[in-house]
N, C-alpha and C. Protein backbone atom coordinates (compact mmCIF):
# COMPACT_ATOMS: atom_id res chain seq x y z
N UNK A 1 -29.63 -8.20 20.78
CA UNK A 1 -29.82 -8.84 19.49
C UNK A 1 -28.69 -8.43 18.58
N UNK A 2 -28.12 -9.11 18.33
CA UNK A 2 -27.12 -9.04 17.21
C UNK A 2 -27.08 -9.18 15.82
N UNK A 3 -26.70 -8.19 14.51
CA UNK A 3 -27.14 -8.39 13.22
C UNK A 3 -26.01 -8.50 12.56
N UNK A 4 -26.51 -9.67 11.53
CA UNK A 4 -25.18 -10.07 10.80
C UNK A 4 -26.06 -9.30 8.96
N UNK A 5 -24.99 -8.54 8.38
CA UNK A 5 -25.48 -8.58 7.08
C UNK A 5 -25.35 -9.68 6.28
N UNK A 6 -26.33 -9.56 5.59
CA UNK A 6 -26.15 -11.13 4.52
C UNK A 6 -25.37 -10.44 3.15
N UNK A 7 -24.37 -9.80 3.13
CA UNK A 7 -23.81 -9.80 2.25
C UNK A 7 -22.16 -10.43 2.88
N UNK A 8 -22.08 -10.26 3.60
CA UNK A 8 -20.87 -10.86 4.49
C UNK A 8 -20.79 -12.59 4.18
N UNK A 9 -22.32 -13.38 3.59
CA UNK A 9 -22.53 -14.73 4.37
C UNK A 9 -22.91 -15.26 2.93
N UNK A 10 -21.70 -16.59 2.74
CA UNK A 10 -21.85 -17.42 1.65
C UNK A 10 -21.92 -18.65 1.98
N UNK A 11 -22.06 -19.64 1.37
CA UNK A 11 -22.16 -21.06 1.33
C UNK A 11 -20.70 -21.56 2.30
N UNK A 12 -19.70 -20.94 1.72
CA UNK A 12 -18.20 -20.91 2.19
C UNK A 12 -18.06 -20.73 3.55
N UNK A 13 -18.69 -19.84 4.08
CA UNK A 13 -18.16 -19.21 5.48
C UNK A 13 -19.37 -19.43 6.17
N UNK A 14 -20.13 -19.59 6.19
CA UNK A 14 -21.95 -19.45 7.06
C UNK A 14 -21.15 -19.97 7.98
N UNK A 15 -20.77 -21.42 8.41
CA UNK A 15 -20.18 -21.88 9.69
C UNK A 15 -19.43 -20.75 11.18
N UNK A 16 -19.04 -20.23 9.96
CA UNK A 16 -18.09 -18.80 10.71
C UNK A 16 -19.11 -18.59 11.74
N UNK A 17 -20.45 -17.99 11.15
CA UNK A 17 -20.89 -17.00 11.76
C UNK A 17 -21.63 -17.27 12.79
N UNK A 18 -21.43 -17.41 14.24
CA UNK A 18 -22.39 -17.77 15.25
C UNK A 18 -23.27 -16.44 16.16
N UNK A 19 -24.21 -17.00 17.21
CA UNK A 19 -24.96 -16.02 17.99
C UNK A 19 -25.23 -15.13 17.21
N UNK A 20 -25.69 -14.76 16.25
CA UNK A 20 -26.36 -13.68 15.36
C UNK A 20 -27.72 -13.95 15.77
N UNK A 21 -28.90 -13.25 15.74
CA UNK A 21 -30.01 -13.21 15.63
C UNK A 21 -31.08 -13.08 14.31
N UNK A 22 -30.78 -11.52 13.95
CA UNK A 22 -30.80 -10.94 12.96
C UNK A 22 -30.24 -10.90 12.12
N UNK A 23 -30.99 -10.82 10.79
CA UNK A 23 -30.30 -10.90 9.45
C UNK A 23 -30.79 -9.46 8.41
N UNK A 24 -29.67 -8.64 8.39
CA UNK A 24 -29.85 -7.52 7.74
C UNK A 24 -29.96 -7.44 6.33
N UNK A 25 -30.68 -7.53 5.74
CA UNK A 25 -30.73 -7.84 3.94
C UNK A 25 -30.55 -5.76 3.53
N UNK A 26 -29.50 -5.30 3.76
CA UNK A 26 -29.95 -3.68 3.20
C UNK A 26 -29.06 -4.08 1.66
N UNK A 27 -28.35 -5.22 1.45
CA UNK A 27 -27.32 -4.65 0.46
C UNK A 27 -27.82 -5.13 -0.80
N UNK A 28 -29.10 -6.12 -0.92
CA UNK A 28 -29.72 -7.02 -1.89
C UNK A 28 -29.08 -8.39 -2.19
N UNK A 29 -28.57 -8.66 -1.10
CA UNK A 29 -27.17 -9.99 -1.30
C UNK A 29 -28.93 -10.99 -0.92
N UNK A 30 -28.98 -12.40 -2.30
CA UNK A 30 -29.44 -12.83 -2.13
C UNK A 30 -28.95 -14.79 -1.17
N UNK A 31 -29.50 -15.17 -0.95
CA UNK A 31 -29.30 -15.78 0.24
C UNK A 31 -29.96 -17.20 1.06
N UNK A 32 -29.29 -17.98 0.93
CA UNK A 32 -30.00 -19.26 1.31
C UNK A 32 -30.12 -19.02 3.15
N UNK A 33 -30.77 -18.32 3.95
CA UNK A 33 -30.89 -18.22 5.35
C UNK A 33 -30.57 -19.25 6.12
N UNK A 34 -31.14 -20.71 5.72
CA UNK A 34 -30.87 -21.97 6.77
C UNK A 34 -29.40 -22.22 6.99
N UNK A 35 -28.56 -21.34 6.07
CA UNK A 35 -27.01 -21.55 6.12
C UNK A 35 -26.46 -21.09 7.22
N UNK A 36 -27.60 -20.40 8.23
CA UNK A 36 -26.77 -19.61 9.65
C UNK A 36 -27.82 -19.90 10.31
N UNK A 37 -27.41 -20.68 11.80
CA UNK A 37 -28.26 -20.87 12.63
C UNK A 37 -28.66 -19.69 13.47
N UNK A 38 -29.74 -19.93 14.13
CA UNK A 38 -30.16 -18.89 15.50
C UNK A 38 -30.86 -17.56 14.62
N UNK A 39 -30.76 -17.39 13.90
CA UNK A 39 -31.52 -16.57 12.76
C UNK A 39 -32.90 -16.49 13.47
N UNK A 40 -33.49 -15.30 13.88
CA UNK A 40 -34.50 -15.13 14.12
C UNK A 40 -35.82 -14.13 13.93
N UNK A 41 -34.63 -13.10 13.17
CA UNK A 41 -35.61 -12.17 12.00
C UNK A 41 -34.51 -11.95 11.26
N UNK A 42 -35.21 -11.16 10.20
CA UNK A 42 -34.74 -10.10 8.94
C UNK A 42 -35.24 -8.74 9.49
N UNK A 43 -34.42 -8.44 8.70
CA UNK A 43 -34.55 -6.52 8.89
C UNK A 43 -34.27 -5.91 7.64
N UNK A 44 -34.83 -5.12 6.51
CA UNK A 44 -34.55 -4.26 5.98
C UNK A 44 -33.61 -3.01 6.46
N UNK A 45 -32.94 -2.75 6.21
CA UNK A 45 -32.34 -1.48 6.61
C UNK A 45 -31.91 -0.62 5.49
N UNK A 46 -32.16 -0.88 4.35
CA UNK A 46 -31.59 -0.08 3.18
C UNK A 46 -32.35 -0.58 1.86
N UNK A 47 -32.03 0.26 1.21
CA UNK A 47 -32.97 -0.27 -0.39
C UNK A 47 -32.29 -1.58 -1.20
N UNK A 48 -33.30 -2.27 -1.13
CA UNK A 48 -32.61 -3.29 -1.97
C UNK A 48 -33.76 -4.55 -2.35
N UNK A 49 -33.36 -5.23 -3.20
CA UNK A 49 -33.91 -6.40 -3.95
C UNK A 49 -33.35 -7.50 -3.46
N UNK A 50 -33.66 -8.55 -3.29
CA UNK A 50 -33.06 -9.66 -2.67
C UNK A 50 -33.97 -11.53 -2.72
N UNK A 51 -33.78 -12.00 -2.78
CA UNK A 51 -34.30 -13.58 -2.95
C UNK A 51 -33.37 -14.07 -1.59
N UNK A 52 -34.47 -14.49 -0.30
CA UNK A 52 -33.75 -14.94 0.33
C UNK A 52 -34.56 -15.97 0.93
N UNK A 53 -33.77 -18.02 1.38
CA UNK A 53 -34.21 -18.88 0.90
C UNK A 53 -34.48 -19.66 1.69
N UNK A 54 -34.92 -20.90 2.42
CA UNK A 54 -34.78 -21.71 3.39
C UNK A 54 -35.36 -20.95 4.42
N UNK A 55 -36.14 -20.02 4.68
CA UNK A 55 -36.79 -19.11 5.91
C UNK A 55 -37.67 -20.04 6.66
N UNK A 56 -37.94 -19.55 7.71
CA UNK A 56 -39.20 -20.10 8.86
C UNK A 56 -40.27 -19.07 9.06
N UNK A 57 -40.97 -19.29 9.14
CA UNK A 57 -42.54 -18.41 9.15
C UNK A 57 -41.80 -17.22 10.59
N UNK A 58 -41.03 -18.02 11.40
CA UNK A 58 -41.03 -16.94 12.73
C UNK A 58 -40.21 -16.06 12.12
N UNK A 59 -39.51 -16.27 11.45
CA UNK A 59 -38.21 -15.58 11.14
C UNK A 59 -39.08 -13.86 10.36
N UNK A 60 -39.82 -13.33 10.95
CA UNK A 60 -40.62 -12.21 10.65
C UNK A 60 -39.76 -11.18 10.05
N UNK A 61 -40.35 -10.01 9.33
CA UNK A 61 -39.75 -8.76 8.63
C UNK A 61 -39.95 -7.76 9.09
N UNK A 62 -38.68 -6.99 9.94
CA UNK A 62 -39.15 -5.45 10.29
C UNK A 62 -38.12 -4.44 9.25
N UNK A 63 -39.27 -3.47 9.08
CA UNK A 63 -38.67 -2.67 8.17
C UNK A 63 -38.52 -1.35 8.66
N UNK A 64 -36.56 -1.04 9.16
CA UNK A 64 -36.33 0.48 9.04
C UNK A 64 -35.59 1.16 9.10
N UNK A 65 -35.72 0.97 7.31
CA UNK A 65 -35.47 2.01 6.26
C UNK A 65 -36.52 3.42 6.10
N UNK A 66 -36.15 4.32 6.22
CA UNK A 66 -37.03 5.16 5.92
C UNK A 66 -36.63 5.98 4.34
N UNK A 67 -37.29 5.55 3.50
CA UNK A 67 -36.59 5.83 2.45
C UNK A 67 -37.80 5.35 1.27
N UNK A 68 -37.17 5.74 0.02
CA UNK A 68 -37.93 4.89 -1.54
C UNK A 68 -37.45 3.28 -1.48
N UNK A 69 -37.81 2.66 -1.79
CA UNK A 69 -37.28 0.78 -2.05
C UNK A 69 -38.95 0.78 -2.97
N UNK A 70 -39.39 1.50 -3.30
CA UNK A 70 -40.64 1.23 -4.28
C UNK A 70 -39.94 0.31 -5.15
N UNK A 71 -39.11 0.30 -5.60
CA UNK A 71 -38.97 -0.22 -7.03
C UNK A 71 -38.27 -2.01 -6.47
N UNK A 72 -38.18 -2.42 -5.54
CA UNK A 72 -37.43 -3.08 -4.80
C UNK A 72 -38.25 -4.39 -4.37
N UNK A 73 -38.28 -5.97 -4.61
CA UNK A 73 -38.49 -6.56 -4.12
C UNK A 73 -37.63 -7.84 -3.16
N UNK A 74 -38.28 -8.23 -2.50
CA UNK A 74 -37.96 -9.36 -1.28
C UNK A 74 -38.76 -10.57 -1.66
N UNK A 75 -37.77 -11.53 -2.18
CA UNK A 75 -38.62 -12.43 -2.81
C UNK A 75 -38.23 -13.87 -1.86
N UNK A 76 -39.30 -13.66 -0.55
CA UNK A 76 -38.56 -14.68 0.91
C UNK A 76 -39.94 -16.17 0.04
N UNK A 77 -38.57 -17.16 0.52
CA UNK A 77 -39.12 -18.59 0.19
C UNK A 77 -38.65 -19.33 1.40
N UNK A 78 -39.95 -20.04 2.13
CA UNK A 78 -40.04 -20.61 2.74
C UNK A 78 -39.28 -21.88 2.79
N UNK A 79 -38.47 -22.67 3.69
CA UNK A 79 -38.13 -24.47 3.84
C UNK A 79 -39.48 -25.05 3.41
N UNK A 80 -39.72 -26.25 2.54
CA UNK A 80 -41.04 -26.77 2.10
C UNK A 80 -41.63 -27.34 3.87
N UNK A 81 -41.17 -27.65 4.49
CA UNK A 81 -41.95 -28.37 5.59
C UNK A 81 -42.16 -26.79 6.82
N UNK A 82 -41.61 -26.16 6.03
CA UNK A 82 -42.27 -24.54 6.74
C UNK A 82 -43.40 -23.83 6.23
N UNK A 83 -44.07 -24.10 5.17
CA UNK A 83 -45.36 -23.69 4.82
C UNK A 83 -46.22 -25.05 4.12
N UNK A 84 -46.86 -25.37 5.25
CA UNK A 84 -47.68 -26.71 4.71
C UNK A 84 -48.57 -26.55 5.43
N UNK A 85 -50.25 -26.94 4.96
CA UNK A 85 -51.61 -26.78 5.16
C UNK A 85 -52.40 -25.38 4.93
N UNK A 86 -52.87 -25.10 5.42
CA UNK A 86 -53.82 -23.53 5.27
C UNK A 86 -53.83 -22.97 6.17
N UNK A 87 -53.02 -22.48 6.99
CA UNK A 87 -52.65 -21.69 8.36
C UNK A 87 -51.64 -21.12 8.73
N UNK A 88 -50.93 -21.59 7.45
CA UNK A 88 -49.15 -20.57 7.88
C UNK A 88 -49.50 -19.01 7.62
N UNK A 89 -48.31 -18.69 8.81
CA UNK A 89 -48.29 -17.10 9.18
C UNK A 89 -47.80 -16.43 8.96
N UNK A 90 -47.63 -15.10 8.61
CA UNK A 90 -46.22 -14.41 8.39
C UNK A 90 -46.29 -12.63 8.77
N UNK A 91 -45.26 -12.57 9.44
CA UNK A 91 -45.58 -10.79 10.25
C UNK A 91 -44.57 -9.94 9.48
N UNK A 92 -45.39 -8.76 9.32
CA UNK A 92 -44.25 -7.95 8.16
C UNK A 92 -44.27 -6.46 9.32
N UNK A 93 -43.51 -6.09 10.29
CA UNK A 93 -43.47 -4.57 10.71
C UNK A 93 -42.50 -3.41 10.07
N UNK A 94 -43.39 -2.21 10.10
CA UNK A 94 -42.72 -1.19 10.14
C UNK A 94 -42.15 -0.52 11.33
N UNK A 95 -41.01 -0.41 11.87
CA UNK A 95 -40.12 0.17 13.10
C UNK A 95 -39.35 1.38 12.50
N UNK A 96 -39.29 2.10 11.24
CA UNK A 96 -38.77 3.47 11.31
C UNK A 96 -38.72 4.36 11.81
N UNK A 97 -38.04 5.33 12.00
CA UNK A 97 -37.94 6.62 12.77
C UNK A 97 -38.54 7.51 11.63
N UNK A 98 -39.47 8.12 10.80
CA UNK A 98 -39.18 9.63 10.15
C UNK A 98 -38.67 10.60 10.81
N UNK A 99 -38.83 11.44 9.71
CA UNK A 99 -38.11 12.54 10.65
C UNK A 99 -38.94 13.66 11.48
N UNK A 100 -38.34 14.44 12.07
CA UNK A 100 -39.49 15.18 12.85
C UNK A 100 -39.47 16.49 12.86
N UNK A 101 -38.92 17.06 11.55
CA UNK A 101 -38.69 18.13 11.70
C UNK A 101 -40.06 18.35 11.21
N UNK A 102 -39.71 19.65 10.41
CA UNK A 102 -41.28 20.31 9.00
C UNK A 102 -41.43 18.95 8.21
N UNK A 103 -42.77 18.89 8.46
CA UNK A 103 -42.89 17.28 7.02
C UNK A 103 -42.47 17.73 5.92
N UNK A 104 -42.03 16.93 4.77
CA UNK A 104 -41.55 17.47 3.94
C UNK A 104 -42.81 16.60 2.66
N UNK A 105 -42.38 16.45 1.45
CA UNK A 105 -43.08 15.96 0.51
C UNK A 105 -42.99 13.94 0.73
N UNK A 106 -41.32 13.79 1.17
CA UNK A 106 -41.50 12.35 1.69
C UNK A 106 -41.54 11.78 3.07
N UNK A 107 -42.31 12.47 3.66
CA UNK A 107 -42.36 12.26 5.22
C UNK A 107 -43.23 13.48 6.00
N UNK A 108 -45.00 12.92 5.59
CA UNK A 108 -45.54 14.19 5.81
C UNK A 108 -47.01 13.18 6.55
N UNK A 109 -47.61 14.58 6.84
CA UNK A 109 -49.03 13.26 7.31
C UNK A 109 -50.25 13.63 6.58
N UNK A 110 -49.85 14.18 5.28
CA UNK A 110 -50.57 13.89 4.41
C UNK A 110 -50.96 13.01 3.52
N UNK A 111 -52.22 12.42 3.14
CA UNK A 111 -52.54 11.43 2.35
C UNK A 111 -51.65 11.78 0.98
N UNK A 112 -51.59 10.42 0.71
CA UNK A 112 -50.62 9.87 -0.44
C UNK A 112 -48.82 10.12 -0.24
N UNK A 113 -48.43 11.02 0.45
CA UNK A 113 -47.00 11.15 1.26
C UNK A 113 -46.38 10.09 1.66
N UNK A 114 -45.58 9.26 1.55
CA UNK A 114 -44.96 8.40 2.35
C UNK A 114 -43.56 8.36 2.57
N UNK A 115 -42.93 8.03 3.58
CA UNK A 115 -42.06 7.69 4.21
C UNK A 115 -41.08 6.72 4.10
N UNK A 116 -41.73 5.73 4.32
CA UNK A 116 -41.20 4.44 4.20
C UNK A 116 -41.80 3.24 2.91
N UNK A 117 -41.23 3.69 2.20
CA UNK A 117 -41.71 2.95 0.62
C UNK A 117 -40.99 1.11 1.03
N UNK A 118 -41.62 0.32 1.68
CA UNK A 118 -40.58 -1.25 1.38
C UNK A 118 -40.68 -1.86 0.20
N UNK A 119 -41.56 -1.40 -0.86
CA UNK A 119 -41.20 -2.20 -1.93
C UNK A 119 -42.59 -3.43 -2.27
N UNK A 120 -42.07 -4.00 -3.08
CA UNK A 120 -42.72 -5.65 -2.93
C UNK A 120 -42.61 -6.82 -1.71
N UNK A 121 -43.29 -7.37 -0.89
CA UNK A 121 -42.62 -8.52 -0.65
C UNK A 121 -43.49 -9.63 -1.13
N UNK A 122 -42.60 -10.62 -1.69
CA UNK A 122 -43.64 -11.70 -2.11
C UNK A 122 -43.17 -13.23 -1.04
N UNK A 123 -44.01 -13.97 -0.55
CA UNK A 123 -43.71 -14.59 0.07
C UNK A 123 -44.68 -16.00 -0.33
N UNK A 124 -44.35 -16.66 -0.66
CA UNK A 124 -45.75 -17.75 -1.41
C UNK A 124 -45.23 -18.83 -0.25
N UNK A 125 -46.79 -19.47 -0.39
CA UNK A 125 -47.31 -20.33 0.61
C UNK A 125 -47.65 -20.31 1.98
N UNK A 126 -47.65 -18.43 1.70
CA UNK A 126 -47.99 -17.84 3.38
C UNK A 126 -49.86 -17.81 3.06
N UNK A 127 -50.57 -18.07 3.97
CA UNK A 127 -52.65 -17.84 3.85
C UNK A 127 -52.66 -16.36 4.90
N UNK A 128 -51.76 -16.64 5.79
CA UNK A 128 -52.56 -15.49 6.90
C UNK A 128 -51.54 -13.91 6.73
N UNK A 129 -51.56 -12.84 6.55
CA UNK A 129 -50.25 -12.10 6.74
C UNK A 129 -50.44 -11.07 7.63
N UNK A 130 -50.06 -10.68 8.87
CA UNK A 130 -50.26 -9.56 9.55
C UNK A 130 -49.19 -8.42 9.29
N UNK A 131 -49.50 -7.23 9.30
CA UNK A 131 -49.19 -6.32 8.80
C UNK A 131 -48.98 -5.36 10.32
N UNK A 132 -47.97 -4.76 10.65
CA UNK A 132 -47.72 -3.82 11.87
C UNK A 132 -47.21 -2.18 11.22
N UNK A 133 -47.82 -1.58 11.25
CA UNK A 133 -47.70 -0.21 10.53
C UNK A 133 -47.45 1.01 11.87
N UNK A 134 -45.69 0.34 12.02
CA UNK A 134 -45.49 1.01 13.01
C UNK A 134 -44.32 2.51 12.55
N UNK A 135 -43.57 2.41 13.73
CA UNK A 135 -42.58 3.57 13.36
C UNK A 135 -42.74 4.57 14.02
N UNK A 136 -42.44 5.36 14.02
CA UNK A 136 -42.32 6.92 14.05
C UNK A 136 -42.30 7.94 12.96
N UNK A 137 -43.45 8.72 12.72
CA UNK A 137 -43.77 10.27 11.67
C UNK A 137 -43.50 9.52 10.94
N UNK A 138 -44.35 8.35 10.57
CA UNK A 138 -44.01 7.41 8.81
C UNK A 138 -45.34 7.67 8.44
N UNK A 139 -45.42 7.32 6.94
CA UNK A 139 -46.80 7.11 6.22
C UNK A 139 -45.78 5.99 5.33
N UNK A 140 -46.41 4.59 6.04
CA UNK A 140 -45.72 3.58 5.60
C UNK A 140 -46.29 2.74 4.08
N UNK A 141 -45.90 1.93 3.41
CA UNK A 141 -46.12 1.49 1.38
C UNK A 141 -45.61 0.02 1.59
N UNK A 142 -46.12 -0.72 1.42
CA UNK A 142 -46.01 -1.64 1.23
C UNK A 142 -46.46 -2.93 -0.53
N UNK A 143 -46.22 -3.38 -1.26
CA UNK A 143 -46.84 -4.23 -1.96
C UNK A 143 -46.82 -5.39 -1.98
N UNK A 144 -47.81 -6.33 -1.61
CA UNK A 144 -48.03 -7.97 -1.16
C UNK A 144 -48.43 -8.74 -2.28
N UNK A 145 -47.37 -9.49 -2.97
CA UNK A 145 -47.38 -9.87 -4.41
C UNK A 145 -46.95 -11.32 -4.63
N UNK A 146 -46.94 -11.86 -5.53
CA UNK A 146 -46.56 -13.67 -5.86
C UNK A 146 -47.34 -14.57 -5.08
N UNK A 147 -48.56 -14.30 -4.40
CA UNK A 147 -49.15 -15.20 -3.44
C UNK A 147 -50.11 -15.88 -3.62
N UNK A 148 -49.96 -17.15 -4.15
CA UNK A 148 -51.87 -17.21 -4.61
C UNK A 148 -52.57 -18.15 -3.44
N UNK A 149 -51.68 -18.41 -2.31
CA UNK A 149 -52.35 -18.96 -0.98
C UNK A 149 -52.76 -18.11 -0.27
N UNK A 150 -52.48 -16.78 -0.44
CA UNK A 150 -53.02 -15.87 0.69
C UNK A 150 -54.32 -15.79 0.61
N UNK A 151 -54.54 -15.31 2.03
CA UNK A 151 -56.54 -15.67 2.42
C UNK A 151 -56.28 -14.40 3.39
N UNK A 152 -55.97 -13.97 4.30
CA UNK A 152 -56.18 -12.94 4.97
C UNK A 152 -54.61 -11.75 5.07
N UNK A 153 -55.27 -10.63 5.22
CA UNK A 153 -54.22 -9.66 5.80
C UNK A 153 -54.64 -8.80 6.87
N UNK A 154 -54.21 -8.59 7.86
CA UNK A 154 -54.85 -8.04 9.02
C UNK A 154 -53.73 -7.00 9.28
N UNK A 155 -54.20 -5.81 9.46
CA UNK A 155 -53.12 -4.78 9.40
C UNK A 155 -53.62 -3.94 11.20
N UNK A 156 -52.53 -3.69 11.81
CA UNK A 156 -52.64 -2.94 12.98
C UNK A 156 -51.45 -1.67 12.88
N UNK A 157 -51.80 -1.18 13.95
CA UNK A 157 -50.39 -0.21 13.99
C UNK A 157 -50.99 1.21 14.14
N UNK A 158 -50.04 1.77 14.88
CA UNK A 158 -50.72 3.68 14.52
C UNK A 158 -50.23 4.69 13.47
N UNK A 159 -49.95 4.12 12.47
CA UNK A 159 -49.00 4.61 11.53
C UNK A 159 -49.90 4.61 10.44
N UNK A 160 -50.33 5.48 9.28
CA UNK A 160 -51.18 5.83 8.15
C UNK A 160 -50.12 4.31 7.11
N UNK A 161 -50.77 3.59 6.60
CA UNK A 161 -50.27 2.63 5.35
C UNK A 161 -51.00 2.49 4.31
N UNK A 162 -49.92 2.80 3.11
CA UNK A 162 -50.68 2.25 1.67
C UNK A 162 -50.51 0.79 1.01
N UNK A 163 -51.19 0.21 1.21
CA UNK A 163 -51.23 -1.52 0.80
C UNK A 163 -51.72 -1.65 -0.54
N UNK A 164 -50.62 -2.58 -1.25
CA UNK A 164 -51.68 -2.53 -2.84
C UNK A 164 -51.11 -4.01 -2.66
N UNK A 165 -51.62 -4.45 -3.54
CA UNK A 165 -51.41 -6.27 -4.21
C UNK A 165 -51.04 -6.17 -5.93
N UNK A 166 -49.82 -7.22 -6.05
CA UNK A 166 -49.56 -7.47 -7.48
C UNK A 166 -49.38 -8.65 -7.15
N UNK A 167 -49.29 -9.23 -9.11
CA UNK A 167 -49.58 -10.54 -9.44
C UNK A 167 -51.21 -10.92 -9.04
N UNK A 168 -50.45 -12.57 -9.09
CA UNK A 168 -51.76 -13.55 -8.71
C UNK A 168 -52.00 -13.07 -6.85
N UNK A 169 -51.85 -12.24 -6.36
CA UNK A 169 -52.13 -12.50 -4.38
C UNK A 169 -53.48 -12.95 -4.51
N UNK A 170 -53.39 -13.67 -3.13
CA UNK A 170 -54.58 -14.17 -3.14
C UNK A 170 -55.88 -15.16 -3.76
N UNK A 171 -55.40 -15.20 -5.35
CA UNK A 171 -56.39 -15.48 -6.35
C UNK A 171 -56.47 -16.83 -6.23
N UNK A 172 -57.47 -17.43 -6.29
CA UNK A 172 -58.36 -18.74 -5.87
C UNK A 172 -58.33 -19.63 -7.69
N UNK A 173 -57.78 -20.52 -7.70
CA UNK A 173 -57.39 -21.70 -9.20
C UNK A 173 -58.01 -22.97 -8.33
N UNK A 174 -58.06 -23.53 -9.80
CA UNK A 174 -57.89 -24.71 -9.32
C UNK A 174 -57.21 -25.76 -8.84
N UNK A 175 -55.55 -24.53 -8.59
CA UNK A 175 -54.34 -25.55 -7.98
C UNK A 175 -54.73 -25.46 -6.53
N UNK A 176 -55.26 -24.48 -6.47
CA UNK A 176 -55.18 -24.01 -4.81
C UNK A 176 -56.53 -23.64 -3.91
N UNK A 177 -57.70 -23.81 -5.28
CA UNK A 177 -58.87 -23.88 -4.78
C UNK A 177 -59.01 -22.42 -3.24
């Protein structure tokens, strides 16, 4: 699998870039995705904020960074004919390494300790979201925010995770019943 950073990739050059798989968002370079074909995930690898645009539900998020990005959101927007009806999907994993020495205060397996802080991700017009709370010696953070189609989150993994919700997630109107 091969990773191209999206700070490398503009409107100008996308053509350039072929056989990539992966798309590394660590630098916060925000990003129209459909501009590079064969794209088949994102990866966090570093702290950062980012709006990135034209995505496909497969095009999934693994995150690993092992680090703070608390303050940090991923604000992924779907192609419109990529989230339509009440069944679109979307997979968010954690794949970090912590570390393995003495736990320390950010990488411990104590409650409230964490590891791997990803931040916000907001992803609207996703209903279903599975959650993989993987890694290695993580106590993984996540926040699932801007969503007011979401209907389920199903979280697996052997890894301790703190899940919170901001904004509207989830919340039931009368746009979206």
């Amino acid at each position: 699998i091969d990773s191209l950073s999206s700070g490398l990739v503009n409107a100008g050059n996308a053509a350039m870039f072929k056989n990539f798989e992966n798309l590394s968002i660590a630098n916060g370079t925000n990003l129209d995705a459909s501009l590079i074909t064969g794209i088949t995930g994102l990866t966090l690898d570093g702290a950062a904020s980012a709006t990135l645009t034209g995505l496909t539900q497969s095009q999934s998020l693994t995150n690993n960074f092992v680090g703070d990005n608390s303050a940090g959101t991923l604000t992924l927007t779907f192609a419109a004919a990529g989230v339509a009806g009440t069944s679109d999907a979307y997979s968010i994993t954690f794949a970090g390494t912590g570390n393995t020495s003495v736990p320390t205060a950010a990488n411990s397996t104590t409650a409230g300790a964490v590891a791997s802080q990803m931040g916000t991700v907001a992803a609207a017009g996703i209903e279903n979201f599975t959650i993989v709370s993987g890694g290695t010696n993580n106590w993984n953070s996540l926040t699932l925010g801007a969503d007011t189609s979401a209907r389920t989150v199903t979280v697996t993994g052997s890894q301790n995770l703190n899940l919170g919700f901001s904004g509207a997630f989830g919340e039931v109107n009368a746009t979206n019943g």
